[in-house]
Protein backbone atom coordinates (compact mmCIF):
# COMPACT_ATOMS: atom_id res chain seq x y z
CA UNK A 1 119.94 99.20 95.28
CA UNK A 2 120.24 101.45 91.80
CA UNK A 3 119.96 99.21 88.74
CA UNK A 4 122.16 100.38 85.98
CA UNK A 5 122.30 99.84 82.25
CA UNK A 6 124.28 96.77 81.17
CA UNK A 7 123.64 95.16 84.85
CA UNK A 8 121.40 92.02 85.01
CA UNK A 9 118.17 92.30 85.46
CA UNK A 10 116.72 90.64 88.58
CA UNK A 11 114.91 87.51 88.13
CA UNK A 12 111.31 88.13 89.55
CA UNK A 13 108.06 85.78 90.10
CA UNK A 14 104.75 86.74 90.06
CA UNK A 15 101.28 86.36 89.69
CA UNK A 16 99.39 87.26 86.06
CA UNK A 17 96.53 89.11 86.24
CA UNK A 18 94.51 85.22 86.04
CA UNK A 19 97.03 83.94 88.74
CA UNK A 20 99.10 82.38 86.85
CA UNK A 21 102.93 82.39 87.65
CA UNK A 22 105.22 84.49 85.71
CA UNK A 23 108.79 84.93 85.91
CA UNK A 24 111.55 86.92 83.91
CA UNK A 25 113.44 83.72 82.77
CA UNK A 26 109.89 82.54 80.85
CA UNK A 27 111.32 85.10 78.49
CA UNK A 28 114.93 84.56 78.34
CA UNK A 29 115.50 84.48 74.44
CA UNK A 30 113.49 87.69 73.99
CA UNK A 31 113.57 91.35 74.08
CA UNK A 32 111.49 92.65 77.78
CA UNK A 33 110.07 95.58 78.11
CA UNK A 34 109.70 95.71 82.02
CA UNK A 35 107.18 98.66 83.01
CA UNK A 36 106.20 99.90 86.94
CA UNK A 37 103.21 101.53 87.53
CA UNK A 38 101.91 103.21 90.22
CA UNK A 39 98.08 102.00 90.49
CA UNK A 40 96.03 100.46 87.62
CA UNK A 41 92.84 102.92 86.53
CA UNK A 42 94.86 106.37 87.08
CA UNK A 43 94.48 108.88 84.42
CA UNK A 44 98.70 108.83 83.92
CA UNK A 45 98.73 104.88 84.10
CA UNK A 46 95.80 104.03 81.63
CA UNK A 47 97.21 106.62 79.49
CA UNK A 48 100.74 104.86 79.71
CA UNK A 49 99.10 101.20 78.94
CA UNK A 50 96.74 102.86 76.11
CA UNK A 51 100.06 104.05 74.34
CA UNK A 52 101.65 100.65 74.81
CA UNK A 53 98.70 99.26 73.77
CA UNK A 54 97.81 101.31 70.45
CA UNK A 55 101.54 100.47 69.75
CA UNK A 56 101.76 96.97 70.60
CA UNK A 57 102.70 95.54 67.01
CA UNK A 58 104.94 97.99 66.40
CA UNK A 59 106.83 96.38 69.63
CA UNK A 60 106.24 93.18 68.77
CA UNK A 61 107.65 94.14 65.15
CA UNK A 62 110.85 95.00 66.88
CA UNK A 63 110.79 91.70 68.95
CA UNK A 64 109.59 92.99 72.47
CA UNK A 65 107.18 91.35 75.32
CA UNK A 66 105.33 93.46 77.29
CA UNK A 67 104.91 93.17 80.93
CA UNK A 68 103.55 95.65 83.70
CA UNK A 69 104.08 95.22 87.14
CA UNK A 70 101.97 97.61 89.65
CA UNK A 71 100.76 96.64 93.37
CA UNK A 72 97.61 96.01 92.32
CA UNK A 73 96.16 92.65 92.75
CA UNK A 74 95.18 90.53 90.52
CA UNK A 75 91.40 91.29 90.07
CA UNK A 76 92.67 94.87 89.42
CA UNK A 77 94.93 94.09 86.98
CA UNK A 78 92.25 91.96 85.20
CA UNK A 79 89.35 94.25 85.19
CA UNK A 80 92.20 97.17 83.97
CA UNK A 81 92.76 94.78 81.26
CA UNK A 82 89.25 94.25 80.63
CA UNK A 83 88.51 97.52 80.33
CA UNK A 84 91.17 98.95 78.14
CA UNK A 85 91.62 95.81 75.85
CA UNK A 86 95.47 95.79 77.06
CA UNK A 87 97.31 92.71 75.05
CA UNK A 88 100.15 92.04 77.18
CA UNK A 89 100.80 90.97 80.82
CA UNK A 90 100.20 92.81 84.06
CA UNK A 91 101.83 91.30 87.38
CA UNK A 92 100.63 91.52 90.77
CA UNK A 93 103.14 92.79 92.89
CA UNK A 94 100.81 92.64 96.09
CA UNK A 95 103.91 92.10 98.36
CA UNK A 96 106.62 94.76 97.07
CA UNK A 97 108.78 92.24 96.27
CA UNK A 98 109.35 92.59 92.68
CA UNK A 99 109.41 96.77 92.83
CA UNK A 100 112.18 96.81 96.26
CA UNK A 101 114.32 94.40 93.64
CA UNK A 102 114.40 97.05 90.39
CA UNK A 103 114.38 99.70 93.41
CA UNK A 104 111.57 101.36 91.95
CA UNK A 105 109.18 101.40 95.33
CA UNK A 106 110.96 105.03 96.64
CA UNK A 107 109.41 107.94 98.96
CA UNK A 108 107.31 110.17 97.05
CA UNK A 109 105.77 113.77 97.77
CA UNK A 110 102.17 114.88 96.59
CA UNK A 111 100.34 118.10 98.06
CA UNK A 112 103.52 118.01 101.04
CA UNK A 113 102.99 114.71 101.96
CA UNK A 114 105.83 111.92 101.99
CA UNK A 115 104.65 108.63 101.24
CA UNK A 116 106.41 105.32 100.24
CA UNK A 117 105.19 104.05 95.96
CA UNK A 118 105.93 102.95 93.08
CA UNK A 119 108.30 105.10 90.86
CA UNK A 120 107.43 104.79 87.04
CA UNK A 121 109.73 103.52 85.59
CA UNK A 122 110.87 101.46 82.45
CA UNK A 123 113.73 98.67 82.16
CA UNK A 124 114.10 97.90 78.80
CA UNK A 125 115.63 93.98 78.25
CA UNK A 126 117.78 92.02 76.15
CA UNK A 127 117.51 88.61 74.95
CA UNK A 128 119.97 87.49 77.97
CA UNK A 129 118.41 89.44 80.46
CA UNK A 130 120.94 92.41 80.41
CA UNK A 131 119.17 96.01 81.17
CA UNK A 132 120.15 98.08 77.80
CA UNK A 133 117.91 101.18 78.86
CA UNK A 134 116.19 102.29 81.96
CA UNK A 135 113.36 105.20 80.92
CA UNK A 136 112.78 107.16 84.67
CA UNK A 137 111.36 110.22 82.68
CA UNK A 138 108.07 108.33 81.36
CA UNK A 139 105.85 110.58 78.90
CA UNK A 140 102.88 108.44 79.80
CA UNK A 141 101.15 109.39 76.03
CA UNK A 142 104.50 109.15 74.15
CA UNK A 143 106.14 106.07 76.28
CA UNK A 144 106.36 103.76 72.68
CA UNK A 145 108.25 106.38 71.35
CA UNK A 146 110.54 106.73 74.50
CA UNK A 147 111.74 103.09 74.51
CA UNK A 148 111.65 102.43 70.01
CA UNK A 149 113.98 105.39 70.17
CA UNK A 150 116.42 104.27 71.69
């Protein structure tokens, strides 16, 4: 299933990176930015989160909550956190469930080889949980940019 812009986005549960449970209606009332990420400690993916992160109040200034959401598991996420001082929320997507529902887990192709992963991608969310941007052409270093200009 394709999300599109002005569909709803899919309510979701998970698990923080300290096991806590997290779902997209805990933010109903503010502006989402929904990020998928292959696999935490990747050159492309810290250098995605270290641009979110360097621009975090500049998100916050427009009213956003970050969240990431990779495979990883929990430990992962929180020693990725640890690591790179990241601010904002990772999710543990350990069974697939949250990437089959934004349709971002798709066949990918590296050195010839077809393999089944995460797609990185960005849903960018209202207040009332409407999708009002989808970024599928991530600039990993530039990704603030991508989603303030809009």
């Amino acid at each position: 299933m394709e999300l599109n812009i002005g569909d709803k986005a899919p309510e979701f549960e998970g698990k923080d990176q300290n096991g806590k449970t997290v779902k997209l209606s805990d933010y109903r009332g503010k502006k989402v930015i929904l990020y998928f990420y292959p696999k935490d400690n990747t050159p492309g993916c810290t250098a995605q989160a270290c641009n979110l992160r360097d621009n975090y109040s500049d998100l916050q200034q427009e009213g956003y909550e970050v969240i990431g959401v990779s495979t990883d598991d929990e430990k992962s996420h929180h020693n990725f956190i640890s690591k790179f001082e990241l601010p904002f929320t990772l999710i543990a997507d350990t069974d697939k469930q949250i990437v089959e529902q934004y349709g971002v887990w798709q066949e990918k192709s590296m050195y010839g080889r077809k393999y089944m992963g995460t797609m990185r991608f960005t849903f960018v969310i209202d207040e009332n949980g409407v999708i009002q941007d989808i970024i599928r052409k991530v600039k990993t270093k530039e990704h603030t940019g991508q989603i303030l200009a809009k």
